[in-house]
Protein backbone atom coordinates (compact mmCIF):
# COMPACT_ATOMS: atom_id res chain seq x y z
CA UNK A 1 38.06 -35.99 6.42
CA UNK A 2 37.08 -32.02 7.00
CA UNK A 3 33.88 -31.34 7.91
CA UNK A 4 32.13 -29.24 5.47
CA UNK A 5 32.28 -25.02 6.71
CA UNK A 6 28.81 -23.92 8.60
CA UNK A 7 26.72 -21.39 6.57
CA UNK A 8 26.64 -18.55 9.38
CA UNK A 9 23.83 -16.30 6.99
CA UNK A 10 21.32 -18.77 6.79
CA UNK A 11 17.96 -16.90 7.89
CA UNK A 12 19.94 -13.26 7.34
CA UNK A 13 18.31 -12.71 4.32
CA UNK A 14 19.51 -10.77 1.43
CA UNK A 15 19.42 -6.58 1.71
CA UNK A 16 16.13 -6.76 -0.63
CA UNK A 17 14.31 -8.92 1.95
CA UNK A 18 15.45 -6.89 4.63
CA UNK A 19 14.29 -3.66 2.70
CA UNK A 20 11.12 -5.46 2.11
CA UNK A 21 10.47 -6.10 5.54
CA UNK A 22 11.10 -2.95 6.61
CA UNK A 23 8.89 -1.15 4.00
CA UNK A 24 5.55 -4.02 5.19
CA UNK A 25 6.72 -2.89 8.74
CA UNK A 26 6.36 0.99 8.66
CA UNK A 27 2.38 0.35 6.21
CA UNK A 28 1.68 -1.70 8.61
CA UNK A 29 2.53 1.06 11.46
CA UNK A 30 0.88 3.74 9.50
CA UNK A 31 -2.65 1.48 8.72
CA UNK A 32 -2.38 1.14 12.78
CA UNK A 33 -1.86 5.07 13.21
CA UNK A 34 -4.66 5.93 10.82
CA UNK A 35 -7.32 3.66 12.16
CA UNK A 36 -5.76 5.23 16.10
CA UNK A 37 -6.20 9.10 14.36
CA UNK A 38 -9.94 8.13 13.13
CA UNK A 39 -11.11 6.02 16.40
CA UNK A 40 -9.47 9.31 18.01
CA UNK A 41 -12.37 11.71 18.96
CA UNK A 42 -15.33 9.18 18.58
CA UNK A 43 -17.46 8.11 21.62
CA UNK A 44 -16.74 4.25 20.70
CA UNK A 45 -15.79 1.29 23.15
CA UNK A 46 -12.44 1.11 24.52
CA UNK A 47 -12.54 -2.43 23.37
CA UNK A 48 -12.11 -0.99 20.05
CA UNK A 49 -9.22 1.67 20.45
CA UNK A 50 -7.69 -1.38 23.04
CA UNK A 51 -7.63 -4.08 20.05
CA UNK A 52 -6.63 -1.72 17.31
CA UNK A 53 -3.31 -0.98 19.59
CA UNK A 54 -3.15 -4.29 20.32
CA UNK A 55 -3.09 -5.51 16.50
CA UNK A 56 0.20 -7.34 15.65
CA UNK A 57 -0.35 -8.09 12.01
CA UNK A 58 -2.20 -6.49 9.12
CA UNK A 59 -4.77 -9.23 9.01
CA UNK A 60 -5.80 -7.75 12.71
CA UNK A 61 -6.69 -4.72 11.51
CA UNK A 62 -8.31 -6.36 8.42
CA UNK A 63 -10.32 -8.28 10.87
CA UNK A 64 -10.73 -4.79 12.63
CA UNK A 65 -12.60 -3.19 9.46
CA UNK A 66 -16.22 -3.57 10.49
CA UNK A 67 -16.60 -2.31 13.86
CA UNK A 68 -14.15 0.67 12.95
CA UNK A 69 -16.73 1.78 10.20
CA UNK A 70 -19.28 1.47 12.26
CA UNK A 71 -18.00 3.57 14.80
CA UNK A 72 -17.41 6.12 11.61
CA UNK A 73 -20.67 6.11 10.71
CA UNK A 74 -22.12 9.73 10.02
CA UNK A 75 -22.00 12.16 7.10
CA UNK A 76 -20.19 15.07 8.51
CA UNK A 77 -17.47 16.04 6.61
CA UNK A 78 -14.82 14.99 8.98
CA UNK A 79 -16.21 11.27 9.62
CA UNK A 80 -16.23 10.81 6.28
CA UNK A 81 -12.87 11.79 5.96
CA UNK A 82 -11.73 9.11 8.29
CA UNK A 83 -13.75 6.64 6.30
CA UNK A 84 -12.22 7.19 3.45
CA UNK A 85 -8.48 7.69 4.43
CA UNK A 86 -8.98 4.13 6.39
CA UNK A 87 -10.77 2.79 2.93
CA UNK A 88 -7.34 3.91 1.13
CA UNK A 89 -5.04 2.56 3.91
CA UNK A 90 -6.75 -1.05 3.59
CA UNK A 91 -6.71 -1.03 -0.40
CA UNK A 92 -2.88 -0.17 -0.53
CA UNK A 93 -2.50 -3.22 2.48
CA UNK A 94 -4.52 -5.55 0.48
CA UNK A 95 -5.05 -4.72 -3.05
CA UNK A 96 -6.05 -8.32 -4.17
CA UNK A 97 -9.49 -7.74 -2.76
CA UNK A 98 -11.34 -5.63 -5.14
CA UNK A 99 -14.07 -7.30 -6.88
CA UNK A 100 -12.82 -7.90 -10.66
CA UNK A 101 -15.22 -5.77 -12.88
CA UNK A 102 -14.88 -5.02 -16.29
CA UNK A 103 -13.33 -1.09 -15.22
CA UNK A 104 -9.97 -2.54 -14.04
CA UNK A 105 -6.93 -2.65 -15.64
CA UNK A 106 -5.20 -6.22 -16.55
């Protein structure tokens, strides 16, 4: 009796999956580099800049969200720049999380 052949791609993934990866891997890196760019020139902890460098997965910088708007907090022009391209950055991460409202599409 033969043994039966050995599957060597099991866990390689099809070129889709790999493509998919890839693209969750470079938002992720450019979430990271915009909340880095807006933490940039504030007078905020270290603790902050040092766990937003630190963050591994999206979720961390989800997590992140609170303390890095309250270090943008201000109305000149340029902080609420920041704001806003961070605000854009977390809706194209996570766009499940808008509150439903009678305004969005189907």
């Amino acid at each position: 009796m033969l043994p039966s052949p050995r599957d060597y791609t099991t866990g390689v993934g099809m070129p889709a999956d790999r493509g998919a990866r890839v693209a969750a891997r470079k938002a992720f890196v450019d979430l990271k580099v915009s909340f880095l760019c807006a933490l940039q020139d504030l007078r905020c902890d270290d603790w902050l800049v040092d766990q937003v460098r630190g963050a591994e997965q999206p979720v961390d910088l989800w997590l992140l969200r609170a303390p890095v708007f309250e270090a943008l907090d201000g109305c000149r022009p340029e902080v609420r720049r920041r704001r806003l391209e961070i605000r854009r950055g977390l809706d194209s991460m996570f766009p499940d999380l808008d509150v439903p409202s009678g305004f969005s599409p189907l």
